[in-house]
C-alpha atoms as a PDB file:
ATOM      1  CA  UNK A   1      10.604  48.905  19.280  1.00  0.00           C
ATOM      2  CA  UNK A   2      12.853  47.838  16.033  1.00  0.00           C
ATOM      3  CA  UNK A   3      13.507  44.254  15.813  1.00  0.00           C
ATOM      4  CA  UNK A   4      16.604  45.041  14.583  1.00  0.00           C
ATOM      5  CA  UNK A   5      16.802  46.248  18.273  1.00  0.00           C
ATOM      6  CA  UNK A   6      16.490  42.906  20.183  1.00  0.00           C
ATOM      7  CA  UNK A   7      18.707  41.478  17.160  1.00  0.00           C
ATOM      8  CA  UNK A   8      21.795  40.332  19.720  1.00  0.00           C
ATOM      9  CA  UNK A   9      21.670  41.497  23.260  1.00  0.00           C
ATOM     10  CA  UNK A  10      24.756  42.613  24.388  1.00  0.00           C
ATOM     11  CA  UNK A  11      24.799  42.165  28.084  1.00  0.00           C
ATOM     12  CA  UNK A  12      24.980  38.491  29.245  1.00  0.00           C
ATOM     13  CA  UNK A  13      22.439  39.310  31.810  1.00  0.00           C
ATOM     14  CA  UNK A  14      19.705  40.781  29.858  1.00  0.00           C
ATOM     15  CA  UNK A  15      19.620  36.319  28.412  1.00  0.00           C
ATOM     16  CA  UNK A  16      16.893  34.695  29.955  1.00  0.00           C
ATOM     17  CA  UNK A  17      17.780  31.367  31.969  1.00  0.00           C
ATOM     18  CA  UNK A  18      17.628  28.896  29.652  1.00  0.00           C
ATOM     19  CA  UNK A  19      15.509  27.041  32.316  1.00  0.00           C
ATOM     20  CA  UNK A  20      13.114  29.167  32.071  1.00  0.00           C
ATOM     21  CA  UNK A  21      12.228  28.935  28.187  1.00  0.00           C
ATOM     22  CA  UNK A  22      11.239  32.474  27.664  1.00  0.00           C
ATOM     23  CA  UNK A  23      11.869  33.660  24.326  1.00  0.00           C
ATOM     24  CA  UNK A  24      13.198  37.570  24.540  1.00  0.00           C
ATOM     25  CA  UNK A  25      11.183  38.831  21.350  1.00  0.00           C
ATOM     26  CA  UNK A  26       7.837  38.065  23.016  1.00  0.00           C
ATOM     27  CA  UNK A  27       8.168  37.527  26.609  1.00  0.00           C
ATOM     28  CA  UNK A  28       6.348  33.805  26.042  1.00  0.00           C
ATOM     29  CA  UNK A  29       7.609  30.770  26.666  1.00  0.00           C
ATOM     30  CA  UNK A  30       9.885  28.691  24.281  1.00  0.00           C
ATOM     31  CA  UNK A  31       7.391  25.752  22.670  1.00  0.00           C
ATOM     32  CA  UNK A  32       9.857  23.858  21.077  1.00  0.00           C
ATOM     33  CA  UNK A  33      11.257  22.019  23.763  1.00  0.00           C
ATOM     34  CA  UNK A  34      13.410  24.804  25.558  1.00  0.00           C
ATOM     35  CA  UNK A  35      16.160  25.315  23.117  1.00  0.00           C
ATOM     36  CA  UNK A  36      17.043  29.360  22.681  1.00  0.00           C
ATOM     37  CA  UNK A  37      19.829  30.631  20.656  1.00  0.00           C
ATOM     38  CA  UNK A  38      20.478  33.952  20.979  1.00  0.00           C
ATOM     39  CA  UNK A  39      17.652  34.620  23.686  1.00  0.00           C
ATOM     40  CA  UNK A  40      15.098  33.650  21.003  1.00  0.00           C
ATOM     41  CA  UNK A  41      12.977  30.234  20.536  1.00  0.00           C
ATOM     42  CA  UNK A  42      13.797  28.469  17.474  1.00  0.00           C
ATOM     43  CA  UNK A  43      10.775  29.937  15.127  1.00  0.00           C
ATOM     44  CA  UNK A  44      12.588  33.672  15.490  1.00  0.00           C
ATOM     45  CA  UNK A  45      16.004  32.274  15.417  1.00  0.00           C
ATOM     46  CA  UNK A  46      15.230  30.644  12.458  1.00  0.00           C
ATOM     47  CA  UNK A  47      13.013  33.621  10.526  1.00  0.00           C
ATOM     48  CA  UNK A  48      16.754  35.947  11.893  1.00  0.00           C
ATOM     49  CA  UNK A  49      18.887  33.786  10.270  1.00  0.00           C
ATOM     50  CA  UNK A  50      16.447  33.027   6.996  1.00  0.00           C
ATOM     51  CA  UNK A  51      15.565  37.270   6.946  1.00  0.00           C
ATOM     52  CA  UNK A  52      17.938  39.093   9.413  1.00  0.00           C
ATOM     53  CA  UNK A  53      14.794  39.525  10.693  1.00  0.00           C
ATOM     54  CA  UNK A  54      13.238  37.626  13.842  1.00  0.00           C
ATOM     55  CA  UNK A  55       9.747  39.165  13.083  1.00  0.00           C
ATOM     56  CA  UNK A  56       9.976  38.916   9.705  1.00  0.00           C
ATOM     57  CA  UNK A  57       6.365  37.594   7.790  1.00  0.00           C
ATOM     58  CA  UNK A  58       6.581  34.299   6.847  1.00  0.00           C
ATOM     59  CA  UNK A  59       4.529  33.540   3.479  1.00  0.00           C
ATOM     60  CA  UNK A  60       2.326  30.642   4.170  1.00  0.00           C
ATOM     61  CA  UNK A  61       1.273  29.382   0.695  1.00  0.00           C
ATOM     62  CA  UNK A  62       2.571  29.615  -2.617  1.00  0.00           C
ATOM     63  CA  UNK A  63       2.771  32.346  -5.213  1.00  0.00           C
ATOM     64  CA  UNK A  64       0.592  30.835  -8.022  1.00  0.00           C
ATOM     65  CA  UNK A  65       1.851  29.955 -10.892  1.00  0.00           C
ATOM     66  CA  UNK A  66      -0.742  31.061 -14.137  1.00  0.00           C
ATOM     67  CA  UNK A  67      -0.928  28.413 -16.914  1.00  0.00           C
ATOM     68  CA  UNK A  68      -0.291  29.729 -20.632  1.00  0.00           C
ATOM     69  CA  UNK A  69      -3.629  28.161 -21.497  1.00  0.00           C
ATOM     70  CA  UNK A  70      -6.426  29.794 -19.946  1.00  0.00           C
ATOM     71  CA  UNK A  71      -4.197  32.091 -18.044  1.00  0.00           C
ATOM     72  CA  UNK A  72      -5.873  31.070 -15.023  1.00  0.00           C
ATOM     73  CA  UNK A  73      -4.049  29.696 -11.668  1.00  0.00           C
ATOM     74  CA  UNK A  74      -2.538  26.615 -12.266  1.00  0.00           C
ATOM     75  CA  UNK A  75      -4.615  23.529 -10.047  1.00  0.00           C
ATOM     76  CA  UNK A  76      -2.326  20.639 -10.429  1.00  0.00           C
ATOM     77  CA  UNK A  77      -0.728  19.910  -6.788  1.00  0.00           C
ATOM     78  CA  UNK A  78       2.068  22.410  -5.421  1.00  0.00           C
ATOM     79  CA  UNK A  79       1.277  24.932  -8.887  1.00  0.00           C
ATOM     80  CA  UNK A  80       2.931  22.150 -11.138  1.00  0.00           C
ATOM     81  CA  UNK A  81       3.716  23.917 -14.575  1.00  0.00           C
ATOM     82  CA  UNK A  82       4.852  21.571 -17.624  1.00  0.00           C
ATOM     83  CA  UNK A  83       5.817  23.084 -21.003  1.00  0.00           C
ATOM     84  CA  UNK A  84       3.876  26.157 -19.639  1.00  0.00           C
ATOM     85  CA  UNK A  85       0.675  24.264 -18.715  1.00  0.00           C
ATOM     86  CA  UNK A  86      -1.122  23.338 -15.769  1.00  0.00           C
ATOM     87  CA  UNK A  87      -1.095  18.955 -15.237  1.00  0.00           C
ATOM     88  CA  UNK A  88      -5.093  19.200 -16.825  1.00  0.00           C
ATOM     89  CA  UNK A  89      -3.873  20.741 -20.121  1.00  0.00           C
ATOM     90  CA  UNK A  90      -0.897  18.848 -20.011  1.00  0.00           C
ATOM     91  CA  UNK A  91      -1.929  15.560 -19.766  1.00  0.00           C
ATOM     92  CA  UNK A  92      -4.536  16.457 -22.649  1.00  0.00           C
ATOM     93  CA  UNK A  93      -1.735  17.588 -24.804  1.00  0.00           C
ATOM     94  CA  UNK A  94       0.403  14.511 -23.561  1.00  0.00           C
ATOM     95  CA  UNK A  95      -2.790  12.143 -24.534  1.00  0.00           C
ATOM     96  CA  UNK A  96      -4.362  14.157 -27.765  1.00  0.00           C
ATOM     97  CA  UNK A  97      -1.795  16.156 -28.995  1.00  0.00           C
ATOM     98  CA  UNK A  98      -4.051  19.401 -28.096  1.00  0.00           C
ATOM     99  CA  UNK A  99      -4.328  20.988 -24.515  1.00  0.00           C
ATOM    100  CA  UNK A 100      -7.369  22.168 -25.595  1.00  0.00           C
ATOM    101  CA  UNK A 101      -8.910  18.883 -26.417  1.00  0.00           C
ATOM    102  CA  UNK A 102     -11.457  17.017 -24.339  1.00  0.00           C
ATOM    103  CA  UNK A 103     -12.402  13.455 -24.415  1.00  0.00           C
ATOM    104  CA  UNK A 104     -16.385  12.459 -25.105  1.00  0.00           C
ATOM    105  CA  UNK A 105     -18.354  12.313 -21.922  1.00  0.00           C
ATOM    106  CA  UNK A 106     -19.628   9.309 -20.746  1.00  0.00           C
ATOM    107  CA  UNK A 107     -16.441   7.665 -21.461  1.00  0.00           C
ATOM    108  CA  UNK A 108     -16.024   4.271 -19.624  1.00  0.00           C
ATOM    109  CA  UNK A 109     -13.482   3.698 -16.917  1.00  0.00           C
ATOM    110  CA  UNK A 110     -11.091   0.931 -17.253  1.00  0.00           C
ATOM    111  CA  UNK A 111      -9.672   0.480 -14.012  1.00  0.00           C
ATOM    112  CA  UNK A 112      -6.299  -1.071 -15.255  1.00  0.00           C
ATOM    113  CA  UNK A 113      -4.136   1.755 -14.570  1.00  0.00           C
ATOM    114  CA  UNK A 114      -0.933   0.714 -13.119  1.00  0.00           C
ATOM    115  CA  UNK A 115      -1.345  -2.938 -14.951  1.00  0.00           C
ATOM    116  CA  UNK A 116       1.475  -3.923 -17.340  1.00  0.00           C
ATOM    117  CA  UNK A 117      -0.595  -3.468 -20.327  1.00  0.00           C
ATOM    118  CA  UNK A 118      -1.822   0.063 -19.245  1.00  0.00           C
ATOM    119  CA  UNK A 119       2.227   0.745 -18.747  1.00  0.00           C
ATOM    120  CA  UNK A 120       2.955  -0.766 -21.820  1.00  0.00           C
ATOM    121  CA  UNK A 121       0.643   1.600 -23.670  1.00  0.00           C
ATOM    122  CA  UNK A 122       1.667   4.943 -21.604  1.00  0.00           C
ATOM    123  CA  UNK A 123       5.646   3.861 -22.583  1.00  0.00           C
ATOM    124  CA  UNK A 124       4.444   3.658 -26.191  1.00  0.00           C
ATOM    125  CA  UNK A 125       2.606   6.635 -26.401  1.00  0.00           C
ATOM    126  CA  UNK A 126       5.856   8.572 -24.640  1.00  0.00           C
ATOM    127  CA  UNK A 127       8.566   7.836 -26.509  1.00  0.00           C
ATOM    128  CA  UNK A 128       6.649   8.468 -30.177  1.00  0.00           C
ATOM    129  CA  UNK A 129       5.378  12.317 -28.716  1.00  0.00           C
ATOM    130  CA  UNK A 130       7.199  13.558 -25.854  1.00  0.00           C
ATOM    131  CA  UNK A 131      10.974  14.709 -27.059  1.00  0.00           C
ATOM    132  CA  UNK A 132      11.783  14.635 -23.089  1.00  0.00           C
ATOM    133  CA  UNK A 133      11.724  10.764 -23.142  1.00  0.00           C
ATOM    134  CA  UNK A 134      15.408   9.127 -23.534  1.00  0.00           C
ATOM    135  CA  UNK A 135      13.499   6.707 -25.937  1.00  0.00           C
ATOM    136  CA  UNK A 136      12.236   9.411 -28.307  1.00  0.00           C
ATOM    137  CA  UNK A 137      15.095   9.889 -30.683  1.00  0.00           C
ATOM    138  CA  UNK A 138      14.902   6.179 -31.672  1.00  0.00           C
ATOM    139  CA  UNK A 139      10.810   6.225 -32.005  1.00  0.00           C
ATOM    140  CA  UNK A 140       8.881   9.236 -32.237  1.00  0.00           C
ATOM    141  CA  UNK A 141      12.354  11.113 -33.677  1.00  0.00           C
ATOM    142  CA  UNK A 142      12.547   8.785 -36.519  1.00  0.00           C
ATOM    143  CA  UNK A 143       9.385   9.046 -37.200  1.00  0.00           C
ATOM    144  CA  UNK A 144       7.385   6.539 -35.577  1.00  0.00           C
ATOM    145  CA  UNK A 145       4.065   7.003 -35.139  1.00  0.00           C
ATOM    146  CA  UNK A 146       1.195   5.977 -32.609  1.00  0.00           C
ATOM    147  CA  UNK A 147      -2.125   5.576 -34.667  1.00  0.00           C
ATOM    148  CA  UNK A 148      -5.259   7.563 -33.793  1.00  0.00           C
ATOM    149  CA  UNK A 149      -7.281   5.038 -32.412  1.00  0.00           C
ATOM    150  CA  UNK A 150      -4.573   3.753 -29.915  1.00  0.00           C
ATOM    151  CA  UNK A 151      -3.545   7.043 -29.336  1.00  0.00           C
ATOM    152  CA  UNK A 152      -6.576   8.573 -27.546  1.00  0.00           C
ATOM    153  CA  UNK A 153      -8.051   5.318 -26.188  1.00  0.00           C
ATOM    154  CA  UNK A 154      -6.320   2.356 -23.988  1.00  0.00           C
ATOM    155  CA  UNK A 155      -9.656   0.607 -24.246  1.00  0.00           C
ATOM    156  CA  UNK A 156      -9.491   0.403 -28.193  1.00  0.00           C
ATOM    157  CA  UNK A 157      -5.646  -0.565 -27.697  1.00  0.00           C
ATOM    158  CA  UNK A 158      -6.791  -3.344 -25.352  1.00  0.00           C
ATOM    159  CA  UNK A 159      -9.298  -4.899 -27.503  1.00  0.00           C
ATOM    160  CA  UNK A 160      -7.501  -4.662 -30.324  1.00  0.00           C
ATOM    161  CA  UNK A 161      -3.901  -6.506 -28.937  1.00  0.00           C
ATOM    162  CA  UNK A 162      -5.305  -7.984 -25.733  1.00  0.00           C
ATOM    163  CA  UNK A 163      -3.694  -8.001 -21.942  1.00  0.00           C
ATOM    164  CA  UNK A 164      -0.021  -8.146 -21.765  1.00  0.00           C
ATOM    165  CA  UNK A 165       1.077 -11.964 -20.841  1.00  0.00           C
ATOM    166  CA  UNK A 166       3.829 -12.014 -18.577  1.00  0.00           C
ATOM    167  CA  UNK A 167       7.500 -11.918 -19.340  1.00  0.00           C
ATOM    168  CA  UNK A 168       6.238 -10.028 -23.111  1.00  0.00           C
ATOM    169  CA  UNK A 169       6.627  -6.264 -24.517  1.00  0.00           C
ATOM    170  CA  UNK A 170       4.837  -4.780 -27.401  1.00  0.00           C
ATOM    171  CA  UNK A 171       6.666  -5.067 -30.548  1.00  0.00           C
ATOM    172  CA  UNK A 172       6.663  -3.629 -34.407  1.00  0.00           C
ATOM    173  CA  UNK A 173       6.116  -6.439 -36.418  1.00  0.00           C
ATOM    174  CA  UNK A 174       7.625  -4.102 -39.541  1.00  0.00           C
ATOM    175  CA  UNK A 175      10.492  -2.370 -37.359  1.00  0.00           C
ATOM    176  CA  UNK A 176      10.282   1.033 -39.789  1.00  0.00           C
ATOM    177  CA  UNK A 177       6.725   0.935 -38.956  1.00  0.00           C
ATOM    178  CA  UNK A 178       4.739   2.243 -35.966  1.00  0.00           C
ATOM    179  CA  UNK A 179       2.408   0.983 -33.992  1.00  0.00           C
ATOM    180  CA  UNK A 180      -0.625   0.751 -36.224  1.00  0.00           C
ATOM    181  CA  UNK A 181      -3.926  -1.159 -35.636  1.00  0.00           C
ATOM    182  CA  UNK A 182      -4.708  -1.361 -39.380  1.00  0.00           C
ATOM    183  CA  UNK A 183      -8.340  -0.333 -38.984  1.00  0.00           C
ATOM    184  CA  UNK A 184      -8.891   3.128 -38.017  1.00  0.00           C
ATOM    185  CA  UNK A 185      -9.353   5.843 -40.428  1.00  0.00           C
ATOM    186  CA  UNK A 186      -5.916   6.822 -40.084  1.00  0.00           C
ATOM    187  CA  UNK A 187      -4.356   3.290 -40.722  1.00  0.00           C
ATOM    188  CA  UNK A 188      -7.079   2.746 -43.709  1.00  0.00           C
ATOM    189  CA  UNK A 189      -6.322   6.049 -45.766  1.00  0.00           C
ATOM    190  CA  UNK A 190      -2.563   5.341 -45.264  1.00  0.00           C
ATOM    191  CA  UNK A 191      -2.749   1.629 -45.739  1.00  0.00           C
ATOM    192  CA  UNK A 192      -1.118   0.778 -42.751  1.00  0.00           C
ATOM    193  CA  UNK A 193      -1.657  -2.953 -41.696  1.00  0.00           C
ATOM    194  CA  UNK A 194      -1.706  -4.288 -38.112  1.00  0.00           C
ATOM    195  CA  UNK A 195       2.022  -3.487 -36.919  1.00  0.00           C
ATOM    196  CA  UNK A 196       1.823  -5.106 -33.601  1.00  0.00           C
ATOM    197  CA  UNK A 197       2.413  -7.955 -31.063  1.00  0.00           C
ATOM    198  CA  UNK A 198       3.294  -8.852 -28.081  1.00  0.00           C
ATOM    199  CA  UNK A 199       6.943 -10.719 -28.275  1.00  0.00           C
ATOM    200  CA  UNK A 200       9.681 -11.477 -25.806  1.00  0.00           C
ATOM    201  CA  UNK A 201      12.976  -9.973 -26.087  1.00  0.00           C
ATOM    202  CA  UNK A 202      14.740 -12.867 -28.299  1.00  0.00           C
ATOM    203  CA  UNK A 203      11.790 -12.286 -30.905  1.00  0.00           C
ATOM    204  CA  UNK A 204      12.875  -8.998 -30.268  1.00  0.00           C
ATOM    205  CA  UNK A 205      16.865  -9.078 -30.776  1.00  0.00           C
ATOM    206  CA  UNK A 206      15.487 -10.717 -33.937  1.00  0.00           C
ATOM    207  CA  UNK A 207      13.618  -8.360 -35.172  1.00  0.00           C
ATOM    208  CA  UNK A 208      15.806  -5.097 -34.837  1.00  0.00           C
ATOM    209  CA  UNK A 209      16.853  -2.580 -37.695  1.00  0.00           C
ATOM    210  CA  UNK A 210      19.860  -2.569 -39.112  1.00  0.00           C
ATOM    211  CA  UNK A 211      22.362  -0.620 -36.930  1.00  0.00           C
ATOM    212  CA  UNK A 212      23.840   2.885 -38.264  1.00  0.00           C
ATOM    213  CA  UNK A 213      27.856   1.632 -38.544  1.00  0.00           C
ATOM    214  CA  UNK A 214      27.421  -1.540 -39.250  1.00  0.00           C
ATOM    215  CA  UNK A 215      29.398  -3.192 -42.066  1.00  0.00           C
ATOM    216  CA  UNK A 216      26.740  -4.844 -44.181  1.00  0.00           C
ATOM    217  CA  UNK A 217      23.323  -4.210 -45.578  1.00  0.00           C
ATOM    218  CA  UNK A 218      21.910  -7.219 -44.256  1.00  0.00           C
ATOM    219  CA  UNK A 219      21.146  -8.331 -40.857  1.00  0.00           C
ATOM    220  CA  UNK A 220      22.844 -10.242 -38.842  1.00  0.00           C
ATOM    221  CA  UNK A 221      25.912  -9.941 -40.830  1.00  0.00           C
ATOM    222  CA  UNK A 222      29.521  -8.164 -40.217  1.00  0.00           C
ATOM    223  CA  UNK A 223      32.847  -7.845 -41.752  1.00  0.00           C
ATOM    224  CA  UNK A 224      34.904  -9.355 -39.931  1.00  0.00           C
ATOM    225  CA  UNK A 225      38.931  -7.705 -40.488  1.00  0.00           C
ATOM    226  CA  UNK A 226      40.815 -10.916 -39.249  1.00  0.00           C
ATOM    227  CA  UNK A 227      40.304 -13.279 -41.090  1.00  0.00           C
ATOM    228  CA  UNK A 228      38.971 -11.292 -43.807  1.00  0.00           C
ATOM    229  CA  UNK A 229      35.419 -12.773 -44.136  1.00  0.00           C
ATOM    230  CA  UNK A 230      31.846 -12.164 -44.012  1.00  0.00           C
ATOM    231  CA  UNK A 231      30.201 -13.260 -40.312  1.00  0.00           C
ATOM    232  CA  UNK A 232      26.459 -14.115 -40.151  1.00  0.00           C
ATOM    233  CA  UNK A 233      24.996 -14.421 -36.543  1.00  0.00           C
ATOM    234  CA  UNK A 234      22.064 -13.776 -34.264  1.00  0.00           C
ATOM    235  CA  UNK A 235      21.112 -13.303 -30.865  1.00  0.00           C
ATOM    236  CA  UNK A 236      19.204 -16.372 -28.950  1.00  0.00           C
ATOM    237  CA  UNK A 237      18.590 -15.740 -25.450  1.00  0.00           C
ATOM    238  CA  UNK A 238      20.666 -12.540 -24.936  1.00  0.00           C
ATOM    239  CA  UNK A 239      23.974 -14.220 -26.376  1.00  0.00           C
ATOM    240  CA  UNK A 240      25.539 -13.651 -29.636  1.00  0.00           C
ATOM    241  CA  UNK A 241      25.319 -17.121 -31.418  1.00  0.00           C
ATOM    242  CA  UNK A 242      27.993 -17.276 -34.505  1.00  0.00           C
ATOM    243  CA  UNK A 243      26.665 -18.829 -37.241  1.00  0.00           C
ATOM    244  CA  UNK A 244      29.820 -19.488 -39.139  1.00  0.00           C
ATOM    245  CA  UNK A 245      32.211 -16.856 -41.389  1.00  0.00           C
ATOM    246  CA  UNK A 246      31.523 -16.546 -45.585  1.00  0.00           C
ATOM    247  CA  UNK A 247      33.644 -15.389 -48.653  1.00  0.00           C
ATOM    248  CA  UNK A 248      30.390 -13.241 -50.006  1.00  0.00           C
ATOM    249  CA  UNK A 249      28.001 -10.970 -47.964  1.00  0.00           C
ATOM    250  CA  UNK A 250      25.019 -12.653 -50.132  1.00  0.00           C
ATOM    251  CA  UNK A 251      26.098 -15.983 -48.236  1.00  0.00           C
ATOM    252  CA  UNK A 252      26.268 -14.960 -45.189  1.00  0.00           C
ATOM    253  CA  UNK A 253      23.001 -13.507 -45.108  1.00  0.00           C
ATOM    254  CA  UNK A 254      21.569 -16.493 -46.549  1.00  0.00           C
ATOM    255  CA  UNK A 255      22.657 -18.378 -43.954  1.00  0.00           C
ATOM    256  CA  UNK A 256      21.456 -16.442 -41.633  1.00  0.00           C
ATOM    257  CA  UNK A 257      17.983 -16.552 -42.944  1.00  0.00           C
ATOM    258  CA  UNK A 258      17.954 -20.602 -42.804  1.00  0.00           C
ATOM    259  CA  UNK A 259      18.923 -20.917 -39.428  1.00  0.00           C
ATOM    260  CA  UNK A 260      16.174 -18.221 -38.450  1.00  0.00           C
ATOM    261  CA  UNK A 261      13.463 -20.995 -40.866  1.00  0.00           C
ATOM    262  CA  UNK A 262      14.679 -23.982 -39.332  1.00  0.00           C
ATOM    263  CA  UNK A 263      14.490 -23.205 -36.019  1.00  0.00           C
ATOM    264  CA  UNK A 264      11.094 -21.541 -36.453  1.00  0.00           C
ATOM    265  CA  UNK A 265      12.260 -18.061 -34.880  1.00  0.00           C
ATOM    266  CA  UNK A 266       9.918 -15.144 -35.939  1.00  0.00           C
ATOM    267  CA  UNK A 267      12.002 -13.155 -37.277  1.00  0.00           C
ATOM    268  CA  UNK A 268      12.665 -10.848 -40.566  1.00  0.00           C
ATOM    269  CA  UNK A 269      14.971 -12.053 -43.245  1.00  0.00           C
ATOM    270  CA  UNK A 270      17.181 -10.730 -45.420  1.00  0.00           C
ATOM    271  CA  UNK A 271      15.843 -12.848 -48.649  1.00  0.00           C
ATOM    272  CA  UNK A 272      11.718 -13.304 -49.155  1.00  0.00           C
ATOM    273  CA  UNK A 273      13.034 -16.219 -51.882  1.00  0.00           C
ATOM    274  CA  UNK A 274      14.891 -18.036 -48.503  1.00  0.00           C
ATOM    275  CA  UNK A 275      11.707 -19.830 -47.635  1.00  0.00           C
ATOM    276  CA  UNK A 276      11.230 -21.320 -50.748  1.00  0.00           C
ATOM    277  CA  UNK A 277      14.439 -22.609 -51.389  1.00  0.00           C
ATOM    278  CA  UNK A 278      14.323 -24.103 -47.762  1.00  0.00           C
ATOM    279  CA  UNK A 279      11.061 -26.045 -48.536  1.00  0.00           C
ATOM    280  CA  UNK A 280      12.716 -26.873 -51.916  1.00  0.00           C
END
């Protein structure tokens, strides 16, 4: 007999009693708790209103999902594909910069995953090599770089900057540098120094790059329209602090730079001479 045939009875009588929990396309009783629609139990009501069909097949698994790698079925959980690769390959690309590339065995296990320095490092890692990450265009798309010797191991990251101390980030010490260690092979042929610390956001505010738009070359300094001057100021503890309004740019980026040495903030200044003529 066609399903389509037992698809909706047309004689009120030919409906079971709904006490009775007998589903009409096999004659067996209902197992989810009684409840027919249309004569049927709620597995072929649903598979008729998903198909048309009450007796349709219902696929049980997945169709797999090949990654472009090895061209093999994908493994990661559910038949996860990124960029065309299975998680394995991925998270070697993600890591290495090469799907293809596996890390020395006998490699020792850190067991800090999930601590704020192993976070730290993953968030540094993504936003200099994944374009996906909302970071990326102001790190890895302006060229920012991860060194090789932080890049493919957290352990040589961890000896070489420590644990994360609470209520710090990692910061550039040079902000149009990237996060170098200074004594890999990488850092050594390119004569990149140590690049890195770990700061709190005021160091931080301090030591920004000059914003695209801004009015000045220096830091810390803007035009301001009314009254017609130069403004120098800086950010301590998340607020804007003015440090007072100059005829000449030069000035106030001068002052800017004292406050920053008198007050012993870490921070980059505008002049390298400013120091001296502080002590002087």
């Amino acid at each position: 007999m066609s399903s389509l045939a037992i698809l909706a009875p047309n004689v009120a009588d030919e409906l079971p009693d709904r006490k009775s929990r007998v589903c009409l396309v096999n004659n067996a009783e209902c197992s989810p708790a009684g409840h027919l629609s249309r004569g049927w139990c709620r597995v072929h009501y649903a598979r008729w209103k998903k198909h048309g069909d009450p007796l349709a097949e219902v696929r049980l698994y997945r169709a797999p999902k090949v990654c472009a790698i090895n061209n093999e079925e994908c493994s990661a959980p559910g038949g996860e594909i990124r960029r065309g690769m299975c998680q394995k390959h991925y998270m070697r690309w993600w890591k290495h910069g090469d799907p293809n590339k596996v890390s020395p065995a006998g490699n020792p296990t850190h067991g800090m995953s999930g601590t704020p320095t192993y976070v730290s490092w993953i968030g540094m890692i993504q936003r200099c090599t994944d374009p996906n990450c909302t970071d990326y265009p102001n790190y890895g798309g302006r060229g920012i770089k991860v060194c090789d010797r932080w890049r493919s191991s957290f352990l040589a990251f961890l000896e070489d900057i420590g644990e994360r101390p609470e209520g710090l980030s990692i910061d550039r010490i040079d902000n149009d540098g990237g996060y170098w260690c200074g004594k890999c092979e990488e850092c050594v042929a390119n004569g990149w120094p140590m690049n890195c610390r770990w700061a709190d956001q005021s160091s931080q505010n301090y030591n920004q790059r000059k914003r695209k738009g801004t009015s000045s070359e220096f830091r810390g300094v803007s035009w301001v329209k009314d009254p017609g001057c130069w403004r120098a100021s800086i950010k301590v503890n998340y607020r804007s602090l003015n440090l007072g309004d100059f005829d000449t740019e030069e000035d106030a980026a001068r002052a800017r730079d004292v406050y920053i040495i008198e007050h012993g903030f870490d921070a980059p200044l505008n002049f390298a001479s400013s120091r001296e003529l502080v002590a002087a």
